[in-house]
Protein backbone atom coordinates (compact mmCIF):
# COMPACT_ATOMS: atom_id res chain seq x y z
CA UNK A 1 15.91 -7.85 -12.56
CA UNK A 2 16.58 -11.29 -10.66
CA UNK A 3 14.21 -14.05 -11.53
CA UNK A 4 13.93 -14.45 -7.63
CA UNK A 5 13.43 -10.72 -6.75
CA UNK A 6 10.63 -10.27 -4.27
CA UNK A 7 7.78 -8.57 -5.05
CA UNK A 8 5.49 -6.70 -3.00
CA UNK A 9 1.87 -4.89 -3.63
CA UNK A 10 0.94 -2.26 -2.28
CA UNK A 11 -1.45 0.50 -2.51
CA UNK A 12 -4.22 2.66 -0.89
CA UNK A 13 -6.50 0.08 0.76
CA UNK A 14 -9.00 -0.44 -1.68
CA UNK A 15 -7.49 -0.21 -4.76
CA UNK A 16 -7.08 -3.51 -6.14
CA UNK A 17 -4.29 -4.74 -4.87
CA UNK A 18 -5.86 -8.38 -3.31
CA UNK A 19 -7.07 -8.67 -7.41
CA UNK A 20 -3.98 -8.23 -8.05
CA UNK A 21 -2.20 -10.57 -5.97
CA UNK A 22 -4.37 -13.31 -7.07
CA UNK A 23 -3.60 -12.66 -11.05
CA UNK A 24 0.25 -12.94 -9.90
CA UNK A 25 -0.37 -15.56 -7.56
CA UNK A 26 -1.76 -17.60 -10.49
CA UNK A 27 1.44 -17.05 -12.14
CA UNK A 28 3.54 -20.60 -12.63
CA UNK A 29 6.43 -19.39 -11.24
CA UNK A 30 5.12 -16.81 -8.79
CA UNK A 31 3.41 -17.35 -4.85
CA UNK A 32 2.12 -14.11 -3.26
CA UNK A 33 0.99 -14.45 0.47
CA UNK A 34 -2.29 -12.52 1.50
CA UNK A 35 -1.46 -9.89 3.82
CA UNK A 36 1.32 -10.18 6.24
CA UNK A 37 2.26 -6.74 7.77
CA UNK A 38 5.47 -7.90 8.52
CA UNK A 39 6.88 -4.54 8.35
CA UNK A 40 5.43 -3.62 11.57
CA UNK A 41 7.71 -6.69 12.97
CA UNK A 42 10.46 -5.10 11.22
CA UNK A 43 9.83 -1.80 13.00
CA UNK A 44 9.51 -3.55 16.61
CA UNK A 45 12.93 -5.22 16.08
CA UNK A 46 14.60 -1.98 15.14
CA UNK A 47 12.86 -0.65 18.48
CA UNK A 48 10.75 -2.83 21.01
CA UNK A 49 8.02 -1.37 21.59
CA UNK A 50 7.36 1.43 24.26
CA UNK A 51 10.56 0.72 25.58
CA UNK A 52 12.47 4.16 26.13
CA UNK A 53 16.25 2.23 25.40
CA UNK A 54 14.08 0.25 22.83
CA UNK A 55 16.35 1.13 19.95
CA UNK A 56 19.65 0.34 21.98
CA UNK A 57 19.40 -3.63 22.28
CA UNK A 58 20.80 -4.95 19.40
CA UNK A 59 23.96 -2.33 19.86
CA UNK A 60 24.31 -3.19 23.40
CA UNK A 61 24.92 -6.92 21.57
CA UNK A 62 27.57 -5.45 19.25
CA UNK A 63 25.23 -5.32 16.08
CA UNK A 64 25.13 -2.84 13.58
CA UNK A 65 21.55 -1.74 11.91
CA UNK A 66 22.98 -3.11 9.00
CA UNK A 67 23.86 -6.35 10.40
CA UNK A 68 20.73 -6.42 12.13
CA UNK A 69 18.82 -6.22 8.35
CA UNK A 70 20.82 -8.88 7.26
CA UNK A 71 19.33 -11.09 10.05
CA UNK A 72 15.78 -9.81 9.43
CA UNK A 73 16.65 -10.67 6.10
CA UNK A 74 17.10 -14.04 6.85
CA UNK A 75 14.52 -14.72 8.95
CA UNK A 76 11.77 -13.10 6.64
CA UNK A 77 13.02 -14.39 2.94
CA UNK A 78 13.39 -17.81 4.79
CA UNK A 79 9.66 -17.77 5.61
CA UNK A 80 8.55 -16.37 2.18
CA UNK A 81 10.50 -19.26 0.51
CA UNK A 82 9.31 -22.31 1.96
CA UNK A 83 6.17 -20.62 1.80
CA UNK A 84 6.94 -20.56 -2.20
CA UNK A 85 8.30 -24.04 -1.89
CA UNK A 86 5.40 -25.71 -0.33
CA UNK A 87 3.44 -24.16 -3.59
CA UNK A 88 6.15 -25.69 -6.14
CA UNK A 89 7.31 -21.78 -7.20
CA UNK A 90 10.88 -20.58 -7.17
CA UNK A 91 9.53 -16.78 -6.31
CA UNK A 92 7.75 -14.96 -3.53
CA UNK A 93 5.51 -11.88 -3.05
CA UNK A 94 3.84 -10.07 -0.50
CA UNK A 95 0.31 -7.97 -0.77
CA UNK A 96 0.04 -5.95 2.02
CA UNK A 97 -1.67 -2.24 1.15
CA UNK A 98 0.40 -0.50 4.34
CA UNK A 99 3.58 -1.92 2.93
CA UNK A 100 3.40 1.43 1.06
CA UNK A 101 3.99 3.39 3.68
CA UNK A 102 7.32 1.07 4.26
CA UNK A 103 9.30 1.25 0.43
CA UNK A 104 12.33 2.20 1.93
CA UNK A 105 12.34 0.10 4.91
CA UNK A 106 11.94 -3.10 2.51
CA UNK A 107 14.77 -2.20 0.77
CA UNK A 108 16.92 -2.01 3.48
CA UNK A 109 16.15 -5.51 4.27
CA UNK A 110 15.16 -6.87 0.65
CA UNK A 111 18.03 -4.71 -1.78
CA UNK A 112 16.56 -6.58 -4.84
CA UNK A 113 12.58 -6.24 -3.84
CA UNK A 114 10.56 -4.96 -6.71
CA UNK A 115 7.24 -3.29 -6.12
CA UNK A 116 3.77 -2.76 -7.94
CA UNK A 117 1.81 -0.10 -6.64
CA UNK A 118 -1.91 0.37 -7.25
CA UNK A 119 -3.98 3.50 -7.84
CA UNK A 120 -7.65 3.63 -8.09
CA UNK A 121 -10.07 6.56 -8.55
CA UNK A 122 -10.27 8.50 -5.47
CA UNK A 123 -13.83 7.87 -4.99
CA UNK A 124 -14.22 4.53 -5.24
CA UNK A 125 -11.35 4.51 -2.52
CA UNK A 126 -12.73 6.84 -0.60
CA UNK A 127 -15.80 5.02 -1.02
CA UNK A 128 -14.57 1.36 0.21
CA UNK A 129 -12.54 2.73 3.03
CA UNK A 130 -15.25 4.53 4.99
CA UNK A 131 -17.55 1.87 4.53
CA UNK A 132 -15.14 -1.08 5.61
CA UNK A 133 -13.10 0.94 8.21
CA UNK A 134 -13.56 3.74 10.64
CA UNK A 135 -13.26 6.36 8.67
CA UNK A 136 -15.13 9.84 7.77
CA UNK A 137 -15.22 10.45 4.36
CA UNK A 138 -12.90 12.98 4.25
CA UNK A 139 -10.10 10.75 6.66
CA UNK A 140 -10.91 8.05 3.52
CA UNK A 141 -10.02 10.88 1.05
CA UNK A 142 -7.06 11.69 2.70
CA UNK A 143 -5.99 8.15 3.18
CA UNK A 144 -5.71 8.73 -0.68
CA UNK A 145 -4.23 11.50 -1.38
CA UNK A 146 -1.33 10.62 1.25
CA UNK A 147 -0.71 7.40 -0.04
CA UNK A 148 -0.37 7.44 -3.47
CA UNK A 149 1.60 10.91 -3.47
CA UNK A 150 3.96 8.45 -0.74
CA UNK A 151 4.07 6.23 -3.71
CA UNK A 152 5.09 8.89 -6.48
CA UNK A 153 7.73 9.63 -4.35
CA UNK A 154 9.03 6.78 -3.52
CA UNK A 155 8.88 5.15 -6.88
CA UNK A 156 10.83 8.23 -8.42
CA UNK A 157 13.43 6.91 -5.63
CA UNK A 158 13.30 3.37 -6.69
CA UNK A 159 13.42 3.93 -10.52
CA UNK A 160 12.81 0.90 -12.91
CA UNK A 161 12.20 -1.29 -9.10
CA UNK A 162 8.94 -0.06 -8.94
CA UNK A 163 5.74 -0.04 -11.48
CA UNK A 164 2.69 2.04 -10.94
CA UNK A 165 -0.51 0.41 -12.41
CA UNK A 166 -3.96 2.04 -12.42
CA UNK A 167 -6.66 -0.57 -11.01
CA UNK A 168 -8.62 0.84 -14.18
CA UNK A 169 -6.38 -0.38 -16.82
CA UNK A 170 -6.49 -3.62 -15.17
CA UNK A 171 -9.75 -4.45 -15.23
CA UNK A 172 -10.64 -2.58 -18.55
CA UNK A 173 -7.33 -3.44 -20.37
CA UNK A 174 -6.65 -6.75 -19.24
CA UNK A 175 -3.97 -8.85 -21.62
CA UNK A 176 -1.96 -5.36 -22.36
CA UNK A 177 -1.84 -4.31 -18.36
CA UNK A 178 -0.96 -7.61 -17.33
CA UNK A 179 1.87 -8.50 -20.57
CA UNK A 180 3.27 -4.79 -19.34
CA UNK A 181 3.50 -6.40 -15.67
CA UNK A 182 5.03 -9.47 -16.02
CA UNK A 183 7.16 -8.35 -18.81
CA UNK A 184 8.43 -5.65 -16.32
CA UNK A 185 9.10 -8.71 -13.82
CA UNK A 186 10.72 -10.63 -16.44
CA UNK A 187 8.14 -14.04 -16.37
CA UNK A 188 7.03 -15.50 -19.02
CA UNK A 189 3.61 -14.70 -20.32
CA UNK A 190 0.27 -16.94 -19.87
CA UNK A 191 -3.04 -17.14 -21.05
CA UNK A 192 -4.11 -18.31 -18.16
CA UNK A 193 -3.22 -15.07 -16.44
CA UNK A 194 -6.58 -13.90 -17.71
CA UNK A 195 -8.30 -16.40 -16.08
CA UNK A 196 -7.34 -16.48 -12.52
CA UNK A 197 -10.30 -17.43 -11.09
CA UNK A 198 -10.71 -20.64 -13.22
CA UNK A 199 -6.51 -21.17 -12.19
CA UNK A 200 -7.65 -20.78 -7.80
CA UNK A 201 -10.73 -22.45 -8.05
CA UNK A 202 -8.92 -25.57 -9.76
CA UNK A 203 -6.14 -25.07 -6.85
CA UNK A 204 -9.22 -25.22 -4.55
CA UNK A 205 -8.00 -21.55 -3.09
CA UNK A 206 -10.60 -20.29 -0.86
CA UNK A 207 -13.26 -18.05 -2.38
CA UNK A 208 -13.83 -16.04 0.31
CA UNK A 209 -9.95 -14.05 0.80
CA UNK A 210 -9.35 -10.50 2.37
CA UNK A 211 -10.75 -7.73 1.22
CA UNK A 212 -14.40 -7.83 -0.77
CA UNK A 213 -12.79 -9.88 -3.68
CA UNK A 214 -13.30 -13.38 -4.13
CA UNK A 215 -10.97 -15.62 -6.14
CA UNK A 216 -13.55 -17.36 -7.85
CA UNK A 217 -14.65 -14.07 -9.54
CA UNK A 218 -13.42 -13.22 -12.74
CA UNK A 219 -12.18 -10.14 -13.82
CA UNK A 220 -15.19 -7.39 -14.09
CA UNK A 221 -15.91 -3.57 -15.13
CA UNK A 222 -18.88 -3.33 -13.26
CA UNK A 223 -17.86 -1.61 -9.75
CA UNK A 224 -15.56 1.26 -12.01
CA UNK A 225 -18.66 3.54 -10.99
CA UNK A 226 -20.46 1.71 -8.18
CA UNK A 227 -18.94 4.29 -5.80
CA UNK A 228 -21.47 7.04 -6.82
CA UNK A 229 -24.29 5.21 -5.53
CA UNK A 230 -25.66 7.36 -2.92
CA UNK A 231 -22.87 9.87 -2.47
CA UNK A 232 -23.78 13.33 -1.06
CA UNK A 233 -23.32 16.62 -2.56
CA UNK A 234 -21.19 17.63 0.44
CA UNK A 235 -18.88 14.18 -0.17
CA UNK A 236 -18.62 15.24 -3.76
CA UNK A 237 -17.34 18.82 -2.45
CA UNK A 238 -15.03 17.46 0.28
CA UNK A 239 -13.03 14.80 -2.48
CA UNK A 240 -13.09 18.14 -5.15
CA UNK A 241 -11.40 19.98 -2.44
CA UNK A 242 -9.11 17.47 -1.27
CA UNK A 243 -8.13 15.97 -4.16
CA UNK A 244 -8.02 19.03 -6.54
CA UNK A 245 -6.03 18.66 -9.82
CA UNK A 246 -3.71 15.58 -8.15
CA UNK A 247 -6.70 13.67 -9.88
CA UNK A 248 -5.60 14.79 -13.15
CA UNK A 249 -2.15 13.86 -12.28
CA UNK A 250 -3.30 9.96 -12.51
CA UNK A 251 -5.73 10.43 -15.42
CA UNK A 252 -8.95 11.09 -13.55
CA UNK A 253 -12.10 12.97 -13.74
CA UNK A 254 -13.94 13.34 -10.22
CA UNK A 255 -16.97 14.15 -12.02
CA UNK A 256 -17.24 11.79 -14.49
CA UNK A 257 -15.70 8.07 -12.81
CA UNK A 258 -16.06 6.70 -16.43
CA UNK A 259 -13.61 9.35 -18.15
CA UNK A 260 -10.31 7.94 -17.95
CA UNK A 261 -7.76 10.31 -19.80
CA UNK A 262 -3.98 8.57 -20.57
CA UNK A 263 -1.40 8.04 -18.03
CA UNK A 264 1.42 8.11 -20.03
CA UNK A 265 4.43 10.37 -20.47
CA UNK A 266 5.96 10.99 -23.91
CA UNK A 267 9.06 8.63 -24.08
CA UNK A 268 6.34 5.87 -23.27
CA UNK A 269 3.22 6.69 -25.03
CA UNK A 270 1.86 3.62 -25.72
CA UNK A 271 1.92 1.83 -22.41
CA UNK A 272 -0.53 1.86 -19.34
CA UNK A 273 1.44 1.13 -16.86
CA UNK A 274 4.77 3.50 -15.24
CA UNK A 275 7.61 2.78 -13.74
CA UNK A 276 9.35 5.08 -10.80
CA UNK A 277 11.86 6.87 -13.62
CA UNK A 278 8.19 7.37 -15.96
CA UNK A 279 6.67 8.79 -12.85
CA UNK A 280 9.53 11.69 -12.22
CA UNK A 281 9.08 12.50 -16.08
CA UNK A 282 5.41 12.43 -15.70
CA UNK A 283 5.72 14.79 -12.39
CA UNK A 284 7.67 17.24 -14.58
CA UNK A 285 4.23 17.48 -16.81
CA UNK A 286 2.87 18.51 -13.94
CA UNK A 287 4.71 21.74 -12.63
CA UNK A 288 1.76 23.08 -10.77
CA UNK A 289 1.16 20.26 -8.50
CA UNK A 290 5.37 19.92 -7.77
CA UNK A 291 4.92 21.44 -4.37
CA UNK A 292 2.26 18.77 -3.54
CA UNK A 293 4.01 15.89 -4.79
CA UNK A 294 7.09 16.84 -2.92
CA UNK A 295 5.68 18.09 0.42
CA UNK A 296 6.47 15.82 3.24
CA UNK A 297 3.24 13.50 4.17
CA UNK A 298 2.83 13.06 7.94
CA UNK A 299 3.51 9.33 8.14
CA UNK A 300 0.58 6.95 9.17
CA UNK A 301 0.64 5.75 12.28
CA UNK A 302 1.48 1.77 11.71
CA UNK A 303 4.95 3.74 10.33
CA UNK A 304 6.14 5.09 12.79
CA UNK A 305 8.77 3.56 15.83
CA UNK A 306 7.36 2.29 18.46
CA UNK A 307 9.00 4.26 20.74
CA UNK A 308 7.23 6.21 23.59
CA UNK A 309 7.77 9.16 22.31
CA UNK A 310 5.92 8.19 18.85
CA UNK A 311 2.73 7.81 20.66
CA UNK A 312 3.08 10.10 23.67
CA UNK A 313 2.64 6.96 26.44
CA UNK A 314 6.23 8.66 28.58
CA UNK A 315 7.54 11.81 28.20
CA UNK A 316 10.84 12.12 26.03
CA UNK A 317 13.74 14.18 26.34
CA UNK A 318 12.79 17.96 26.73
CA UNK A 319 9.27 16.97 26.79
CA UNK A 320 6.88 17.60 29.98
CA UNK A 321 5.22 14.92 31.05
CA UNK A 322 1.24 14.97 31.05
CA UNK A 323 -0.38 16.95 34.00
CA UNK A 324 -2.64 14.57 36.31
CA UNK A 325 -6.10 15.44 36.13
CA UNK A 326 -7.25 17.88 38.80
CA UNK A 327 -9.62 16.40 41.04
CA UNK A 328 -13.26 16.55 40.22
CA UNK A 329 -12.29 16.75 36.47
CA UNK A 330 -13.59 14.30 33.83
CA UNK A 331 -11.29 11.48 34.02
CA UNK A 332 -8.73 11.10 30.83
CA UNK A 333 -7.90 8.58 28.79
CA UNK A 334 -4.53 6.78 30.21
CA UNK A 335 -2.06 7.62 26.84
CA UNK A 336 -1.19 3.92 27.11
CA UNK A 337 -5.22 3.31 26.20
CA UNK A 338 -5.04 6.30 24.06
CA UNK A 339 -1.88 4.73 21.94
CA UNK A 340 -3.40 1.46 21.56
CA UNK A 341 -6.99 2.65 20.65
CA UNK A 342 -4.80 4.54 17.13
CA UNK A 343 -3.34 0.91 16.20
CA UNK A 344 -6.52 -0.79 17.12
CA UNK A 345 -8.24 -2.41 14.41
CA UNK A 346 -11.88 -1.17 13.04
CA UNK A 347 -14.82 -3.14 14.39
CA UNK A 348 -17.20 -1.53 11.98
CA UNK A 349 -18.29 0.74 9.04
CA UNK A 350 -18.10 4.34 9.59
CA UNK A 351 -19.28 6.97 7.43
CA UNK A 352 -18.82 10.62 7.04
């Protein structure tokens, strides 16, 4: 692996992946920017947006996609370094949660990215992302179950490039997660590593960063099981259904949060932490769940083109447009309002 490979964290939202940016952020060598997105940038090049030739420009200019990348390329790792730079660090990463959805599209335009992808316990991520977003509990569920199975399969694609790392072992197994992780990125260890919050408040980082983590807090065990607190009987039933034995798959027990079984696989049974080419020999423990954690996932919506099509604002080829409404009907939503209102950002908790 380079010693200037980028690397990017990603994740379900709520997982621990803005904990763990700010462990490798405190690295020496190592500055990871909060989150960026800049995939859905990446996306509007390849098409702008809504426009029906959208995907034509750069070939009506005699570029290639591949050419195209290169340019993105430029343009992106540019920013990253002098972002690095400015911080005195030789290396760059990104922690952006979505960025899961985009594995493949970031090596297109990074070939030597590297990626660390966080699982949590499907409650406590269920639990975060219907009470910071606008989601029912059972979209929140979903929202896990979609992206970490996105993750399994992409990291059996990427091989040694990409390192799955359960937010448990991190915060219960400290010094041997984190030696696993920055061995597997080829940096020198640190003590300090275990004391990030004593490394950002010295750097005067702000304590108050996305997410519901704080810099100047240390490394705790005490929200493993917070995510029970007040859960219904009917939540319980919609995550056992939902999840099912994909739980197991990642070492979890929905009944018991505290009852963490190994995630390991037999050539590796000593280490917490799994790479893409662990992951396909961990899959193949697994034979009953191989038709879930090979079925194609529905992308989420910040993946997909913006073309028209994509979010139904013009009719496409062999597609009718919308009917007006007739008169005297209830007024519909114009699909240009309807498009926008899917990317729109939450304003506000939502349960379910």
């Amino acid at each position: 692996m380079s010693s200037t490979a980028p690397i990017f964290i990603v994740g379900p939202m709520g997982s621990g992946t803005t904990l763990m940016r700010l462990i490798v952020d405190s690295h020496e060598n190592i500055a990871v920017a909060q989150e960026t997105s800049i995939m859905r940038a990446y996306l509007a090049h390849r098409w702008i947006p809504f426009h029906r030739h959208g995907g034509d420009w750069y070939g009506r200019l005699g570029w290639s996609e591949d050419e195209l990348d290169v340019r993105m390329h430029d343009f992106y790792a540019g920013m990253f370094e002098r972002f690095a730079a400015e911080q005195g660090k030789r290396r760059w990463g990104d922690k952006t949660p979505w960025h899961a959805w985009h594995i493949r599209e970031l090596r297109r335009v990074f070939p030597d990215a590297v990626f660390v992808a966080l699982v949590r316990h499907p409650g406590a991520v269920a639990a975060s992302v219907s009470e910071r977003f606008r989601q029912t509990w059972g979209g929140a569920v979903s929202h896990w179950v979609n992206t970490t199975t996105e993750q399994v399969q992409r990291g059996i694609e990427q091989g040694d490039r990409l390192l799955m790392v359960r937010y448990e072992d991190l915060v219960l197994q400290p010094e041997k997660t984190l030696r696993e992780v920055f061995d597997w990125l080829g940096e020198p260890w640190s003590d300090r590593l275990l004391e990030h919050d004593k490394v950002h408040a010295e750097r005067g980082t702000a304590r108050k960063v996305e997410g519901a983590t704080r810099s100047d807090q240390p490394i705790v065990t005490d929200r493993l099981a917070a995510w029970t607190d007040g859960r219904t009987p009917q939540q319980r039933q919609v995550l056992a259904d939902r999840v099912g034995d994909l739980a197991g798959f990642y070492g979890y027990d929905l009944t018991d949060p505290e009852k963490l079984m190994p995630f390991h696989v037999p050539s590796a049974p000593e280490r917490v932490t799994m790479t893409g080419t662990m992951l396909a020999e961990r899959r193949a423990m697994f034979p009953a769940l191989a038709a879930e954690l090979e079925r194609e996932i529905t992308p989420w919506a910040g993946k997909r083109m913006l073309t028209p099509e994509a979010f139904g604002v013009l009719a496409g080829p062999g597609r009718k447009a919308e009917a007006p409404a007739a008169k005297g009907a209830a007024a519909r939503p114009k699909p240009l309002r309807r498009a926008l209102s899917r990317l729109r950002p939450a304003r506000g908790p939502s349960r379910g």
